[in-house]
N, C-alpha and C. Protein backbone atom coordinates (compact mmCIF):
# COMPACT_ATOMS: atom_id res chain seq x y z
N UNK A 1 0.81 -1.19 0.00
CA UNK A 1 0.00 0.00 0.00
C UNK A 1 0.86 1.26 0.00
N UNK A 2 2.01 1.28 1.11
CA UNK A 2 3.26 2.43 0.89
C UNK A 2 3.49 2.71 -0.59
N UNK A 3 3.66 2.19 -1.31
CA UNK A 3 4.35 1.85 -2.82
C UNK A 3 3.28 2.72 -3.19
N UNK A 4 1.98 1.98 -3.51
CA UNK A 4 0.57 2.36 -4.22
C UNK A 4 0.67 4.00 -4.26
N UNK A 5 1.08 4.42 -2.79
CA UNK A 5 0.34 5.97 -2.82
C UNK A 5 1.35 6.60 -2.96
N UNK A 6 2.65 6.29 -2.44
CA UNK A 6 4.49 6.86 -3.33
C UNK A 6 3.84 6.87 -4.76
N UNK A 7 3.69 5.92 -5.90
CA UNK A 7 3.22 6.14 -6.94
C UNK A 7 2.40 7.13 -7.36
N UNK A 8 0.93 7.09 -6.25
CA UNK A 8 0.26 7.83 -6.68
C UNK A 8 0.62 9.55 -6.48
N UNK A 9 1.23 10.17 -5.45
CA UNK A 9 2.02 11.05 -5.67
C UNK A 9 2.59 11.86 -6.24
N UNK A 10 3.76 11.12 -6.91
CA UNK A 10 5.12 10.87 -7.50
C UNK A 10 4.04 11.44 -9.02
N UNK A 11 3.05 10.45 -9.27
CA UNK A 11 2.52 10.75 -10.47
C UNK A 11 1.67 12.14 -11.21
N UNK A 12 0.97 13.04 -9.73
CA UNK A 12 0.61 13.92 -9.70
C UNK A 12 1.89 15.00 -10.02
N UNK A 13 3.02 14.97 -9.40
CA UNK A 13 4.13 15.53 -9.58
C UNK A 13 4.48 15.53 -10.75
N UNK A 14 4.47 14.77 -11.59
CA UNK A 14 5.03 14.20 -12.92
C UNK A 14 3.98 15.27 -14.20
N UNK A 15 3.05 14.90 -13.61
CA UNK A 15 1.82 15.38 -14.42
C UNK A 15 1.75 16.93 -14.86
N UNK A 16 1.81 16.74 -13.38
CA UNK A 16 1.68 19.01 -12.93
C UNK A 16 2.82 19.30 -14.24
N UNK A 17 4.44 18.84 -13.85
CA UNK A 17 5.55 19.47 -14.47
C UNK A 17 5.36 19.60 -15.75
N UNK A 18 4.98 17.79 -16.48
CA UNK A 18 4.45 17.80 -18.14
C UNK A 18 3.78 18.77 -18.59
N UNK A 19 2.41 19.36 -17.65
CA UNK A 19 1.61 20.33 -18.43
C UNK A 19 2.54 21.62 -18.67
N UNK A 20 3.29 21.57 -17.60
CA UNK A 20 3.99 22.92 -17.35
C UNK A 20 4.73 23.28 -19.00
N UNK A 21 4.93 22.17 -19.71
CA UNK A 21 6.15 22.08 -20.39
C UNK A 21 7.28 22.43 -20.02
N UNK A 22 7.73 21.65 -19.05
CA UNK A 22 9.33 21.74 -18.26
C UNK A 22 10.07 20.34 -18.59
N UNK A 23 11.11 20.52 -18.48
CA UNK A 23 11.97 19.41 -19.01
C UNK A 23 11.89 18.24 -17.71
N UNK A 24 11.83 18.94 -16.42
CA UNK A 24 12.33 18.38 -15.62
C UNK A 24 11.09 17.10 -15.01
N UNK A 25 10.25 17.25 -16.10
CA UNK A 25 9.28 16.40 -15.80
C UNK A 25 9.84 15.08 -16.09
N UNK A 26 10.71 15.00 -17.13
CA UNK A 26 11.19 13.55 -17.21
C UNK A 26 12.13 13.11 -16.46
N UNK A 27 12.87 14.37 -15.74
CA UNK A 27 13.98 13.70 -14.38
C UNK A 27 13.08 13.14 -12.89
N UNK A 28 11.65 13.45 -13.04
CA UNK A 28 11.22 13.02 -12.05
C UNK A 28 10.88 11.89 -11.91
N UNK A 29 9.98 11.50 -13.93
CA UNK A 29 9.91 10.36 -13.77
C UNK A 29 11.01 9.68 -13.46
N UNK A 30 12.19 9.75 -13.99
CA UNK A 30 13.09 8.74 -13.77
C UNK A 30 14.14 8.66 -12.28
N UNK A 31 13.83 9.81 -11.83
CA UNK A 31 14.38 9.49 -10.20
C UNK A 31 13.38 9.03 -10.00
N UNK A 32 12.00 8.82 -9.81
CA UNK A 32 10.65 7.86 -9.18
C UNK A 32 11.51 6.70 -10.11
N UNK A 33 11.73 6.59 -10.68
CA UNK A 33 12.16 5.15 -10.87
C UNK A 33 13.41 4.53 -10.40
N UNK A 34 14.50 5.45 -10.07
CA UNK A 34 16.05 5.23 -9.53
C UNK A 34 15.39 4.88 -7.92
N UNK A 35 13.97 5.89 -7.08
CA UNK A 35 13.83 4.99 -5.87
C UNK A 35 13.19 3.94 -5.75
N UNK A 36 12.15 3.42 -6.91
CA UNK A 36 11.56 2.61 -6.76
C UNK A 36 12.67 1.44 -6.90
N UNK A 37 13.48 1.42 -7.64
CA UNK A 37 15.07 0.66 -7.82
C UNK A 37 15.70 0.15 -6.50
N UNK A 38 15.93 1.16 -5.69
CA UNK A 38 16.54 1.26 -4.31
C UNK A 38 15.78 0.92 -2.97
N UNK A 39 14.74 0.68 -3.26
CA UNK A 39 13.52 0.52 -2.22
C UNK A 39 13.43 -1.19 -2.55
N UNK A 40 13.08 -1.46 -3.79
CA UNK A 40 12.51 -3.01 -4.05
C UNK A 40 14.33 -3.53 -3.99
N UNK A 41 15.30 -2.82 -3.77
CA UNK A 41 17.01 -3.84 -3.56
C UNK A 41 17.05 -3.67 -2.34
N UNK A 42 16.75 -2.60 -1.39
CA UNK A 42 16.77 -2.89 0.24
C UNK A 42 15.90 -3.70 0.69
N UNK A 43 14.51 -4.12 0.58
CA UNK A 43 13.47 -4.70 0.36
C UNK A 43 13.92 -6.54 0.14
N UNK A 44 14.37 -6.70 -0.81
CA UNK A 44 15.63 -8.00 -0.98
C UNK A 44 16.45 -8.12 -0.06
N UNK A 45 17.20 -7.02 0.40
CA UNK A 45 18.68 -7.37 0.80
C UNK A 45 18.50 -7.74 1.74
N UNK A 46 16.99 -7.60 2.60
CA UNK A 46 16.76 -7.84 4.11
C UNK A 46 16.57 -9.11 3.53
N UNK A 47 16.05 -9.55 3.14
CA UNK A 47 15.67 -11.25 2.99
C UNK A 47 16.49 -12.08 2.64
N UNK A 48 17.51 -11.83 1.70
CA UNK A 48 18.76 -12.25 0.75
C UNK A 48 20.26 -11.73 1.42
N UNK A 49 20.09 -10.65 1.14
CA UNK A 49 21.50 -10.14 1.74
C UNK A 49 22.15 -9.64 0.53
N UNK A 50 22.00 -10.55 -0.46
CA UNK A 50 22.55 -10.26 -1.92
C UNK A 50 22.05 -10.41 -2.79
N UNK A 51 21.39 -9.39 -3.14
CA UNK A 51 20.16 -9.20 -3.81
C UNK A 51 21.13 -8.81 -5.29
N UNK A 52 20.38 -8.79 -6.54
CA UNK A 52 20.71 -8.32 -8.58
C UNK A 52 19.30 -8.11 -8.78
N UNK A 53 19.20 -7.26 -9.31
CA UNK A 53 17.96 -7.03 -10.28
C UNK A 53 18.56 -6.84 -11.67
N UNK A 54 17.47 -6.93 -12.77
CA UNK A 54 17.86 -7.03 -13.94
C UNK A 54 16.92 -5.58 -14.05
N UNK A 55 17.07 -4.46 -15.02
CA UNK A 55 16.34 -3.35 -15.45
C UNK A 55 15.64 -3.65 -16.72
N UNK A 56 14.68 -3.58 -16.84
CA UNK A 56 14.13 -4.18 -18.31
C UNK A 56 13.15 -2.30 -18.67
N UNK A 57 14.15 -1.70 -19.32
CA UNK A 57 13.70 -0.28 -19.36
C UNK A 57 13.42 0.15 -21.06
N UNK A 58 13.21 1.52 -21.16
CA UNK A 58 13.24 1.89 -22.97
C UNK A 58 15.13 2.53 -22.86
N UNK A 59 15.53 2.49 -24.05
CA UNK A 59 16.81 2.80 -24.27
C UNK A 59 16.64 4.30 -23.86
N UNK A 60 15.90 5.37 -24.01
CA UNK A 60 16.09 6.93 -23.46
C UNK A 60 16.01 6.69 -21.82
N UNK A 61 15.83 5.97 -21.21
CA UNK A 61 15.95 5.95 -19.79
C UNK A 61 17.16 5.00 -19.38
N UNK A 62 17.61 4.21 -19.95
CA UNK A 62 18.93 3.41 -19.76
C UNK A 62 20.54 3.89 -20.45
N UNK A 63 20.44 5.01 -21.55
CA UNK A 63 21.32 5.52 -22.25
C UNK A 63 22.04 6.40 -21.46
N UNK A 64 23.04 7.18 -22.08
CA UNK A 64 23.19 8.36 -21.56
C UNK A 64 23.03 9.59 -22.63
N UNK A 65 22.08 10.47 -21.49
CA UNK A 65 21.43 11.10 -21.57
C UNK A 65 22.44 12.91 -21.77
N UNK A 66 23.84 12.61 -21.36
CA UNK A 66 24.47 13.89 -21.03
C UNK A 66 25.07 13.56 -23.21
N UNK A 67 25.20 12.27 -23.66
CA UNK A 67 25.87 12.44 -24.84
C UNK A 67 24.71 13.34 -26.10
N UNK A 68 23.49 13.30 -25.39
CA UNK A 68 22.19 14.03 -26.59
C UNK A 68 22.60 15.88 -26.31
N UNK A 69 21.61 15.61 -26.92
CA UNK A 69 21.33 17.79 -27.17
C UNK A 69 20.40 17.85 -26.05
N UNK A 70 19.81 17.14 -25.72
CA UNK A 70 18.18 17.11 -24.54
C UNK A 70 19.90 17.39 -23.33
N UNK A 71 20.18 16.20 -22.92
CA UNK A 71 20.98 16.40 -21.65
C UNK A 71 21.60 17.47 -21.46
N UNK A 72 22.45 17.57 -22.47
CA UNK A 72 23.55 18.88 -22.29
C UNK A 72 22.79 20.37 -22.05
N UNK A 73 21.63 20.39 -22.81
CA UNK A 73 20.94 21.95 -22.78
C UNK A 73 19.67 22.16 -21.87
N UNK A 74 19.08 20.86 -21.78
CA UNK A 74 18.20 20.73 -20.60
C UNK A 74 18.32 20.14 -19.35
N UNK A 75 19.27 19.59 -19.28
CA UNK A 75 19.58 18.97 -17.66
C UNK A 75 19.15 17.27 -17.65
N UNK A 76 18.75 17.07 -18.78
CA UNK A 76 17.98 15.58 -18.75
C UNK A 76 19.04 14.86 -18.17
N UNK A 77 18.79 14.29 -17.18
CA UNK A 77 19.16 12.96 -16.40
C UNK A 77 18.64 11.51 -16.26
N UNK A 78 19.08 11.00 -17.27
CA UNK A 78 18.44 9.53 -17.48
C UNK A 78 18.50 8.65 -15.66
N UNK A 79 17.69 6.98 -16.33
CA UNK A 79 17.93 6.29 -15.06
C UNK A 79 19.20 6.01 -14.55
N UNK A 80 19.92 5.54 -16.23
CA UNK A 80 21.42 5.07 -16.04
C UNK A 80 22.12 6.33 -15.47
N UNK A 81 21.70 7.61 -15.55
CA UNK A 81 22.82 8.38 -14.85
C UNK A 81 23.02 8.55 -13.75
N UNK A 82 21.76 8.50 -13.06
CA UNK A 82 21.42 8.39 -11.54
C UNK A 82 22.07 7.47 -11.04
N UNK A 83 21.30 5.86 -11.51
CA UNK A 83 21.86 4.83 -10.48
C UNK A 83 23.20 4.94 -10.92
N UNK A 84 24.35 5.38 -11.58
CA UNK A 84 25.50 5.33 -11.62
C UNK A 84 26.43 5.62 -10.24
């Protein structure tokens, strides 16, 4: 249920920025996704200890984002740049 309403949130946030036409709407989505990352590997590690996840993402959220024209002039911060 924690998760459910983090989502639901997270998504209002996302939303607001998109209408805004701000760039930074897509760094939100993808930090909501760098914690949802870090939450479901602590989440493991208590049970496991040694927890891997595999990312099964679109290539604009797994790339890097600083080698485009979007990163360098808008700040875009992909997933891969974060969890780096």
């Amino acid at each position: 249920m924690e998760q459910n309403a983090r989502v639901v949130v997270k998504a209002e946030e996302y939303y607001r920025k998109m209408f805004e036409g701000r760039y930074d709407s897509w760094n939100r989505r993808d930090k909501h996704m760098v914690d949802t990352v870090n939450r479901l590997m602590a989440h493991l590690d208590q049970k496991t200890g040694n927890s891997k996840l595999v990312i099964w993402a679109h290539n604009s959220h797994l790339g890097n984002a600083k080698a485009t024209e979007v990163g360098t002039q808008q700040q875009h911060r992909s997933l891969h740049y974060i969890l780096r």
